[in-house]
N, C-alpha and C. Protein backbone atom coordinates (compact mmCIF):
# COMPACT_ATOMS: atom_id res chain seq x y z
N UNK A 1 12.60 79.82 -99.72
CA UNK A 1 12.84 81.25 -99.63
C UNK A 1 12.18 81.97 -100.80
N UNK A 2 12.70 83.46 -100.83
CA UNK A 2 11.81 83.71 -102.44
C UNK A 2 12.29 83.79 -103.35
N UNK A 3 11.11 83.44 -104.27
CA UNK A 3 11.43 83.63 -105.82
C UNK A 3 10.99 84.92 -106.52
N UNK A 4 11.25 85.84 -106.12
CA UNK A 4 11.41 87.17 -107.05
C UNK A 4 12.34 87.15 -106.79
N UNK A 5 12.66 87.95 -108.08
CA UNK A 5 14.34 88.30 -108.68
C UNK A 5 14.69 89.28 -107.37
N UNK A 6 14.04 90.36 -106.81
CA UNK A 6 14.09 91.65 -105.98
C UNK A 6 14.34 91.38 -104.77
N UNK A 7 14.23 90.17 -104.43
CA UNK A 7 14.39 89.36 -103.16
C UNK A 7 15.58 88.61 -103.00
N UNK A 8 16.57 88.76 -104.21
CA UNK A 8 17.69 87.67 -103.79
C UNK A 8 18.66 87.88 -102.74
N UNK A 9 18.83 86.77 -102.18
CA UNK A 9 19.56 87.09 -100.31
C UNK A 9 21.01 87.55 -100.93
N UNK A 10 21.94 87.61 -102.09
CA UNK A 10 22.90 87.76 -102.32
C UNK A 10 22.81 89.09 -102.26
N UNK A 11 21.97 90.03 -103.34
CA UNK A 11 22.24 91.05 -103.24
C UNK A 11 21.72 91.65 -102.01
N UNK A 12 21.13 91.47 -100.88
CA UNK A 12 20.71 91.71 -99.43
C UNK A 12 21.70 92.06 -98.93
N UNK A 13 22.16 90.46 -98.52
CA UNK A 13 23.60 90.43 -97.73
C UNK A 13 24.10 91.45 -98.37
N UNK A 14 25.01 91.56 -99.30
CA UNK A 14 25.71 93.11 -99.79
C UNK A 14 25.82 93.79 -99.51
N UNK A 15 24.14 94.90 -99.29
CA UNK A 15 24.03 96.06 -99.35
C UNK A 15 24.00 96.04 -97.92
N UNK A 16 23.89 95.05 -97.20
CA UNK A 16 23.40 94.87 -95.83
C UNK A 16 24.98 95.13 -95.43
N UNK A 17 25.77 94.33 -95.73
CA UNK A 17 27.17 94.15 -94.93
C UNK A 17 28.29 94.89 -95.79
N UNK A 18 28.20 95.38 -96.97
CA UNK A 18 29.51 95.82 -97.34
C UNK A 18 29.38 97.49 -97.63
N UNK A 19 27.54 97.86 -97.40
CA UNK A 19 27.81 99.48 -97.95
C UNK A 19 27.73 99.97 -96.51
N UNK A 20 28.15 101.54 -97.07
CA UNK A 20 28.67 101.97 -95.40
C UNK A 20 27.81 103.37 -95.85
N UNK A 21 27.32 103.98 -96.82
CA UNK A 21 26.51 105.35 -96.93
C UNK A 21 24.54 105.09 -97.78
N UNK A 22 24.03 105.41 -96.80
CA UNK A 22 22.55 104.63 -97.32
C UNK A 22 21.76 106.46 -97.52
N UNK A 23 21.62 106.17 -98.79
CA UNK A 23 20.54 107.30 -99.09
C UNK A 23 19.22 107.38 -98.46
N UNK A 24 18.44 108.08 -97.79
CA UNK A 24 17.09 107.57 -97.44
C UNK A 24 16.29 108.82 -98.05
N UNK A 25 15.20 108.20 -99.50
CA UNK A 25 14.67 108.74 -99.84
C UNK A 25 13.38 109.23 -98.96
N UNK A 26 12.76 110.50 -98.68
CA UNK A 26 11.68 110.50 -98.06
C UNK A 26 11.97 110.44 -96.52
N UNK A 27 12.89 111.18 -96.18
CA UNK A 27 13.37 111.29 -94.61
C UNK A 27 13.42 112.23 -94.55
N UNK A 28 12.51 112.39 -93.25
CA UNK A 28 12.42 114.02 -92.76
C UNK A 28 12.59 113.28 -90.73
N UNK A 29 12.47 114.88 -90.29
CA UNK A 29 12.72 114.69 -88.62
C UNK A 29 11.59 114.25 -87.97
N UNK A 30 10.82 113.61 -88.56
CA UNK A 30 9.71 113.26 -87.72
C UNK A 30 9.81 111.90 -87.21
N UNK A 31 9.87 111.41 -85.98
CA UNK A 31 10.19 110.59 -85.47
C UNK A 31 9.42 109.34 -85.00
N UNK A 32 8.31 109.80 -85.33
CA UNK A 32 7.00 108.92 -85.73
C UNK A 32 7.13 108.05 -87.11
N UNK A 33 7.88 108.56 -88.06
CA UNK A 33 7.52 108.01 -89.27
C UNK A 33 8.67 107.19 -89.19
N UNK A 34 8.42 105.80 -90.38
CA UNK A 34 9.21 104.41 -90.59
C UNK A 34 10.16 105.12 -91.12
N UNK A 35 10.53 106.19 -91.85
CA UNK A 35 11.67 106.34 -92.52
C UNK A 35 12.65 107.13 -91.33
N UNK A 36 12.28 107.52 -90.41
CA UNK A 36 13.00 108.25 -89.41
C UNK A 36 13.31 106.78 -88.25
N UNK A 37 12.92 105.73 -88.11
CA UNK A 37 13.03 104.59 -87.15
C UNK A 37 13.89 103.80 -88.32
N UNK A 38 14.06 103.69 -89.45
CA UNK A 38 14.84 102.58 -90.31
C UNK A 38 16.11 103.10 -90.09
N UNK A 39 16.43 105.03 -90.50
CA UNK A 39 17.64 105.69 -90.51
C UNK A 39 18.22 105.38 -89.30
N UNK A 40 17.51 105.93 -88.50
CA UNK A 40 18.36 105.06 -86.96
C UNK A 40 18.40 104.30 -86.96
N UNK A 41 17.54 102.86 -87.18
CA UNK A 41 18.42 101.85 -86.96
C UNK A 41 19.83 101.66 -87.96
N UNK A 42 19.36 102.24 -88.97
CA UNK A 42 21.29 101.46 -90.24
C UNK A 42 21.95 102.66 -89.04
N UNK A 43 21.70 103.34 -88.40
CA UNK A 43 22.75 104.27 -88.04
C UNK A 43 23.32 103.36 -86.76
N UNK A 44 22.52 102.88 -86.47
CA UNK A 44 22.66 101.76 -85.07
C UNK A 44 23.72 100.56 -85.44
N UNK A 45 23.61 100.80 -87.30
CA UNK A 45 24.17 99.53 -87.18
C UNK A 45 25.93 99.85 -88.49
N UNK A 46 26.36 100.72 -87.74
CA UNK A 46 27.17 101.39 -88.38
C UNK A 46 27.20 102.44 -89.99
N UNK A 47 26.11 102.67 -90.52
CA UNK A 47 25.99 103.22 -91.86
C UNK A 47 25.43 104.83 -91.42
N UNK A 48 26.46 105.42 -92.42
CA UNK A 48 26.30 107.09 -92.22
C UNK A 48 24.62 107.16 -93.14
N UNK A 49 24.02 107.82 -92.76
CA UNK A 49 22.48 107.99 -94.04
C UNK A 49 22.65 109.43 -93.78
N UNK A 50 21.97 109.41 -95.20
CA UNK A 50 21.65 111.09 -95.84
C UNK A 50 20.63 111.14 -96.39
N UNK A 51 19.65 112.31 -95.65
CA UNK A 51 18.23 112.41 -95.62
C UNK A 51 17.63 113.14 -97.13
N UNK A 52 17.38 112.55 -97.98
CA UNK A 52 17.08 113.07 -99.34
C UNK A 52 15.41 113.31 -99.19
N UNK A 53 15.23 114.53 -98.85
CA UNK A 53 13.48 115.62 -98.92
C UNK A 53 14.01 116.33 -99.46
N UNK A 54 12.25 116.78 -100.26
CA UNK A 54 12.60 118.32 -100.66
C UNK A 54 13.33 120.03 -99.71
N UNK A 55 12.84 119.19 -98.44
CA UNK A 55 12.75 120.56 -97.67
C UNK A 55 14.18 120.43 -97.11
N UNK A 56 15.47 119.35 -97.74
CA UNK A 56 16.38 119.17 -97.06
C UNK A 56 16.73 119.73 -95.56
N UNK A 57 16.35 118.62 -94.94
CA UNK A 57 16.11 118.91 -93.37
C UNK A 57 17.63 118.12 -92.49
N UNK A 58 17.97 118.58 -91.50
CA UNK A 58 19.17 117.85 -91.07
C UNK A 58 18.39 116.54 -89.89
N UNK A 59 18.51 115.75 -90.69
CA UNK A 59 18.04 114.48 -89.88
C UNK A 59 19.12 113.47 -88.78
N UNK A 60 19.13 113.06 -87.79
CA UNK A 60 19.61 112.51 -86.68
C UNK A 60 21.46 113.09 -86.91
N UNK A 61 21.34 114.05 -87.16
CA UNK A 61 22.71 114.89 -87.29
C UNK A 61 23.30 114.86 -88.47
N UNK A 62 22.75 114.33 -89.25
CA UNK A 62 23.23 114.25 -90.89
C UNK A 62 22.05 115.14 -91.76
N UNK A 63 23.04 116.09 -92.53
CA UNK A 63 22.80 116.90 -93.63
C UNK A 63 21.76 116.03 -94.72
N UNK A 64 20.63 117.34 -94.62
CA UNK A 64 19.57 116.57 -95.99
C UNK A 64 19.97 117.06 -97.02
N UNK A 65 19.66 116.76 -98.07
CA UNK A 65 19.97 117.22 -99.81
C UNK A 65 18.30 116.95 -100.43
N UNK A 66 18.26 118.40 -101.17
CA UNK A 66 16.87 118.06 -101.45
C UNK A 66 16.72 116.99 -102.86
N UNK A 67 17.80 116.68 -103.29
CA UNK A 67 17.82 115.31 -104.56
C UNK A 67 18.82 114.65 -104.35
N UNK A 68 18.99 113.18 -104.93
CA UNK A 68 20.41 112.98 -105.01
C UNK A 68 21.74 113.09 -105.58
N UNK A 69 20.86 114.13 -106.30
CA UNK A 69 22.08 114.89 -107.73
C UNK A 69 22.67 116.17 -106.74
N UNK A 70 22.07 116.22 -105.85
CA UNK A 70 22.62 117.37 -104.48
C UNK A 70 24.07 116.28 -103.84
N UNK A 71 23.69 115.21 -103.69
CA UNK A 71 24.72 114.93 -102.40
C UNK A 71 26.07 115.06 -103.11
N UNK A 72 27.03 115.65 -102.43
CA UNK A 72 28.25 115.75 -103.26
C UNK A 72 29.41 114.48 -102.74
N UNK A 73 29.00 113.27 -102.57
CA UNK A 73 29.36 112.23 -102.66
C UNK A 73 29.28 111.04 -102.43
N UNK A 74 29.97 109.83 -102.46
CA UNK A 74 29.25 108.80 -103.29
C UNK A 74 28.19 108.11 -102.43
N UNK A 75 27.29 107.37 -102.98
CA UNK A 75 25.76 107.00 -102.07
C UNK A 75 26.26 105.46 -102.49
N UNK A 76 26.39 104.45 -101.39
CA UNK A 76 25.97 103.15 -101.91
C UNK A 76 25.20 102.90 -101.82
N UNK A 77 24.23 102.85 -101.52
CA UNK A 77 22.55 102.14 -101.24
C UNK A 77 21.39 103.73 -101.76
N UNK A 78 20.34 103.10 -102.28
CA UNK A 78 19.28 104.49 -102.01
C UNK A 78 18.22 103.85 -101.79
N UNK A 79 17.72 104.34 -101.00
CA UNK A 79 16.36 103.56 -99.60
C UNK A 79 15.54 104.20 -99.87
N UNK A 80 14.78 103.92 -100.19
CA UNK A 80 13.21 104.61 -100.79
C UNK A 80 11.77 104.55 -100.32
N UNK A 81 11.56 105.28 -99.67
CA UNK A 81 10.28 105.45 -98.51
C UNK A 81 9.57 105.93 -99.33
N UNK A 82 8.88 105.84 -100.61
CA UNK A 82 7.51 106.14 -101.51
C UNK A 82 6.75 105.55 -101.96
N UNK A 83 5.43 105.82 -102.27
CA UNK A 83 4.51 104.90 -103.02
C UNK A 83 5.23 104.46 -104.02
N UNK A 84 4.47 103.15 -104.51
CA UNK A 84 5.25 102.32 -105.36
C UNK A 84 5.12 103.24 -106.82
N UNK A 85 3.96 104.07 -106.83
CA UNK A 85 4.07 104.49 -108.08
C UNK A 85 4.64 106.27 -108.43
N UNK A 86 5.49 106.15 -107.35
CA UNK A 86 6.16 107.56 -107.51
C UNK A 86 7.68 107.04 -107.03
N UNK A 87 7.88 105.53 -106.77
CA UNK A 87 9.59 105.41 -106.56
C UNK A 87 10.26 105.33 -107.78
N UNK A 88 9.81 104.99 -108.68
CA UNK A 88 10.80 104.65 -109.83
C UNK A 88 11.30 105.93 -110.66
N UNK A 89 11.27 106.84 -110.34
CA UNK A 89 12.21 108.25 -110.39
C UNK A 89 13.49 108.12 -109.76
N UNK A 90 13.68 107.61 -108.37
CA UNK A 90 13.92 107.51 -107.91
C UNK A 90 15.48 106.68 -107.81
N UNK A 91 14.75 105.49 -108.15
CA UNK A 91 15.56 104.20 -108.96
C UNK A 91 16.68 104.74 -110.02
N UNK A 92 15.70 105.95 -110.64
CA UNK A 92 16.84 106.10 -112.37
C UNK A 92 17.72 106.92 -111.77
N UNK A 93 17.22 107.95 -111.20
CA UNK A 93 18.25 108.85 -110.46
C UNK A 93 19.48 108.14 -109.48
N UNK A 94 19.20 107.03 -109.27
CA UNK A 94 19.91 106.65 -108.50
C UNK A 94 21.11 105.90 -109.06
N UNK A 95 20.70 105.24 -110.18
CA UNK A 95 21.34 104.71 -111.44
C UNK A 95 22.45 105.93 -112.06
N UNK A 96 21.94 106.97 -112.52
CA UNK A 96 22.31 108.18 -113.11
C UNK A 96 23.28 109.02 -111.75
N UNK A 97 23.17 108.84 -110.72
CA UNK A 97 24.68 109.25 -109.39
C UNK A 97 25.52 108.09 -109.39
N UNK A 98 25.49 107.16 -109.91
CA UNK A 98 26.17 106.27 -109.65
C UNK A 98 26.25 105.18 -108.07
N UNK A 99 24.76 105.40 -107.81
CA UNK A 99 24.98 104.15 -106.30
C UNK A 99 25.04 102.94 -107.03
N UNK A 100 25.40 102.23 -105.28
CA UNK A 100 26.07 100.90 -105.84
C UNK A 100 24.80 99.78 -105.60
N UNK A 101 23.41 100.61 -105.39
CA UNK A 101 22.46 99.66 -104.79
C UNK A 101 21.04 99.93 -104.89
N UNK A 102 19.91 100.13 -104.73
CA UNK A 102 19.11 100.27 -104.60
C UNK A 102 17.90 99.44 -103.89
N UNK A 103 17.36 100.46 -102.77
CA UNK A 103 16.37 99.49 -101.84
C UNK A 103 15.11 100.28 -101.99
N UNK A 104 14.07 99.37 -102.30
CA UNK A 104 12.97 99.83 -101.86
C UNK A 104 11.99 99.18 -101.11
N UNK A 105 11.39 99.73 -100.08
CA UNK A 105 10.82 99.68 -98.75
C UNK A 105 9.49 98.53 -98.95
N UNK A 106 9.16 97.60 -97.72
CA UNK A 106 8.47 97.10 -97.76
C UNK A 106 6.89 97.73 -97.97
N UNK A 107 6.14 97.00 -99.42
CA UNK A 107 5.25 97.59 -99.92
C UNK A 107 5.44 98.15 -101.06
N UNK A 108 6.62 98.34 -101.12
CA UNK A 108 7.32 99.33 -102.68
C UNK A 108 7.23 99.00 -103.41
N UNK A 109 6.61 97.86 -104.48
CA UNK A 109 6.99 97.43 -105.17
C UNK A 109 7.11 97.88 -107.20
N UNK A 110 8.03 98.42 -108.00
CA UNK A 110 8.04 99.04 -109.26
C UNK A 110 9.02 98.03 -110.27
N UNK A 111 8.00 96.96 -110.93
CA UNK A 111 8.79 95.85 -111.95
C UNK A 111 9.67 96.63 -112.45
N UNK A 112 8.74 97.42 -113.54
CA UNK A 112 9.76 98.25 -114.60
C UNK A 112 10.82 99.03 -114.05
N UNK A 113 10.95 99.69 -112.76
CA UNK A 113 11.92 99.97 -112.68
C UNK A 113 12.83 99.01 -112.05
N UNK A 114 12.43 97.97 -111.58
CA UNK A 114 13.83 96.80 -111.29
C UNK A 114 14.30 96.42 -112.72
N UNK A 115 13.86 96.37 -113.96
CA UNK A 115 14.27 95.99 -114.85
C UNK A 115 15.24 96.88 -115.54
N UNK A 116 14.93 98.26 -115.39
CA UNK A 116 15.66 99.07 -115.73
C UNK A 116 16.98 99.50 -114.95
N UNK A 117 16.91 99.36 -113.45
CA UNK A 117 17.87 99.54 -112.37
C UNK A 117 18.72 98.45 -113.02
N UNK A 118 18.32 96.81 -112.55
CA UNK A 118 19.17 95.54 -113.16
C UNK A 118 19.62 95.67 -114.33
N UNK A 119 19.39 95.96 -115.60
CA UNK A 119 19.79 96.35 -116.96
C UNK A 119 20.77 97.33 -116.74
N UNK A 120 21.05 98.29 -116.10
CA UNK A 120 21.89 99.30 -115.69
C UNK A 120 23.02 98.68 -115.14
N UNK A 121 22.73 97.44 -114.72
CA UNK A 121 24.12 96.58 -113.92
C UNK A 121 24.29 97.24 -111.89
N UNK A 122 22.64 97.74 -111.50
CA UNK A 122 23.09 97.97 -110.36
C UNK A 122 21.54 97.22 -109.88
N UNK A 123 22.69 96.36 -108.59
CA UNK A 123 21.32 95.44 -107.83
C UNK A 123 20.68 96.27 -106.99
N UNK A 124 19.00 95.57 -106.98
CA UNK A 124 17.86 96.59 -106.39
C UNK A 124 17.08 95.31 -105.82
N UNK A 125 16.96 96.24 -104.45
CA UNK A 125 16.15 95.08 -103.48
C UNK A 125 14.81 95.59 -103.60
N UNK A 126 13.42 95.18 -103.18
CA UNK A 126 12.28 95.88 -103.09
C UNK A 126 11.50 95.17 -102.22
N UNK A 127 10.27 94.99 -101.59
CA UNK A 127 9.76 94.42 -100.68
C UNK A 127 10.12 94.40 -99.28
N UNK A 128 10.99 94.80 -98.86
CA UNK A 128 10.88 94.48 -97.43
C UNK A 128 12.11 95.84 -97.20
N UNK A 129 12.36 95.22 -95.50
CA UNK A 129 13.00 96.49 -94.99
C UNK A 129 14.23 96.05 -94.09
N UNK A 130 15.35 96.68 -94.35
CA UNK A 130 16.77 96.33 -93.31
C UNK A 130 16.49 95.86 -92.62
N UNK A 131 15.79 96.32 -91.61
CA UNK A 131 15.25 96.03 -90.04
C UNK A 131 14.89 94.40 -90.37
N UNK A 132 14.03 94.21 -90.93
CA UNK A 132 13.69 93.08 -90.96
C UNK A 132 14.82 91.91 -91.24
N UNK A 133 15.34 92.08 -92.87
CA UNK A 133 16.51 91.37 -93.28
C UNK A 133 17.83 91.23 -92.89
N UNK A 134 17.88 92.37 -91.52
CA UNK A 134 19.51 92.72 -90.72
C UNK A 134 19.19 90.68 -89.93
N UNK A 135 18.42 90.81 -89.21
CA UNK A 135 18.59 89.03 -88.39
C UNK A 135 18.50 88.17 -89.51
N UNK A 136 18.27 88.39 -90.70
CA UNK A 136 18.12 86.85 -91.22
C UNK A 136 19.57 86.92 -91.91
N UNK A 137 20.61 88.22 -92.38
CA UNK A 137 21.63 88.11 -92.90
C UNK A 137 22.68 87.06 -91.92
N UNK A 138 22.33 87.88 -90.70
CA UNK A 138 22.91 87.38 -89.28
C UNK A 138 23.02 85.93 -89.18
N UNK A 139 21.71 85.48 -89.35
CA UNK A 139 22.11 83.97 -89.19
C UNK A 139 22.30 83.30 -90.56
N UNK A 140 21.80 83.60 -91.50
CA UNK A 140 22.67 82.93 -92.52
C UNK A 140 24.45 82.94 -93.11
N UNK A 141 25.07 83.59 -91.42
CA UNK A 141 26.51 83.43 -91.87
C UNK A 141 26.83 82.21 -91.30
């Protein structure tokens, strides 16, 4: 299996099975884009998401916030649909609301900010995407 730290199936499973509110950075209503097909699926798979754009847009019936210092309550996960070298804002902010998690999207990848997220004491996934890791949590019960 893998050996990056960002990849460990513990903190997966977790965010996969015990959080119930997923931030999705970079979600707007366009239904073409991966960040509008991921939100539906966690929505498919019981998790409320809240669409964090600037243009705070109301995405698949849930209220956008144009930051996450907007949402007025608590985020476990923050899902991050950005280039790798504009997510790690992202990460601190997410640290600084207090989520219980941090994901970033397959392709995402920002060392320094996993080091800084993990040092903070909050686990951060990076490389890949729910969709993908929802069947492998599945069968590794």
């Amino acid at each position: 299996m893998a050996t990056t730290p960002w990849l460990d199936r513990d903190n997966i499973r977790r965010m996969l099975e015990e959080s119930k509110t997923w931030a999705v950075v970079g979600l707007s209503g366009n239904p073409h884009r991966t960040a509008f097909r991921i939100a539906e699926f966690l929505q498919g798979h019981d998790k409320r998401i809240v669409p964090i754009h600037p243009d705070a847009p109301t995405v698949l019936g849930e209220q956008g916030y144009a930051t996450l210092a907007d949402v007025p309550f608590d985020i476990d996960v923050v899902d991050v649909f950005r280039r790798s070298e504009a997510a790690g804002q992202f990460a601190d902010e997410a640290v600084a609301v207090g989520a219980k998690g941090v994901w970033f999207q397959l392709g995402v990848v920002d060392e320094a900010a996993f080091e800084r997220t993990t040092a903070a004491g909050v686990p951060m996934v990076m490389d890949t995407c729910p969709k993908i890791e929802w069947p492998r949590t599945e069968w590794e019960r």
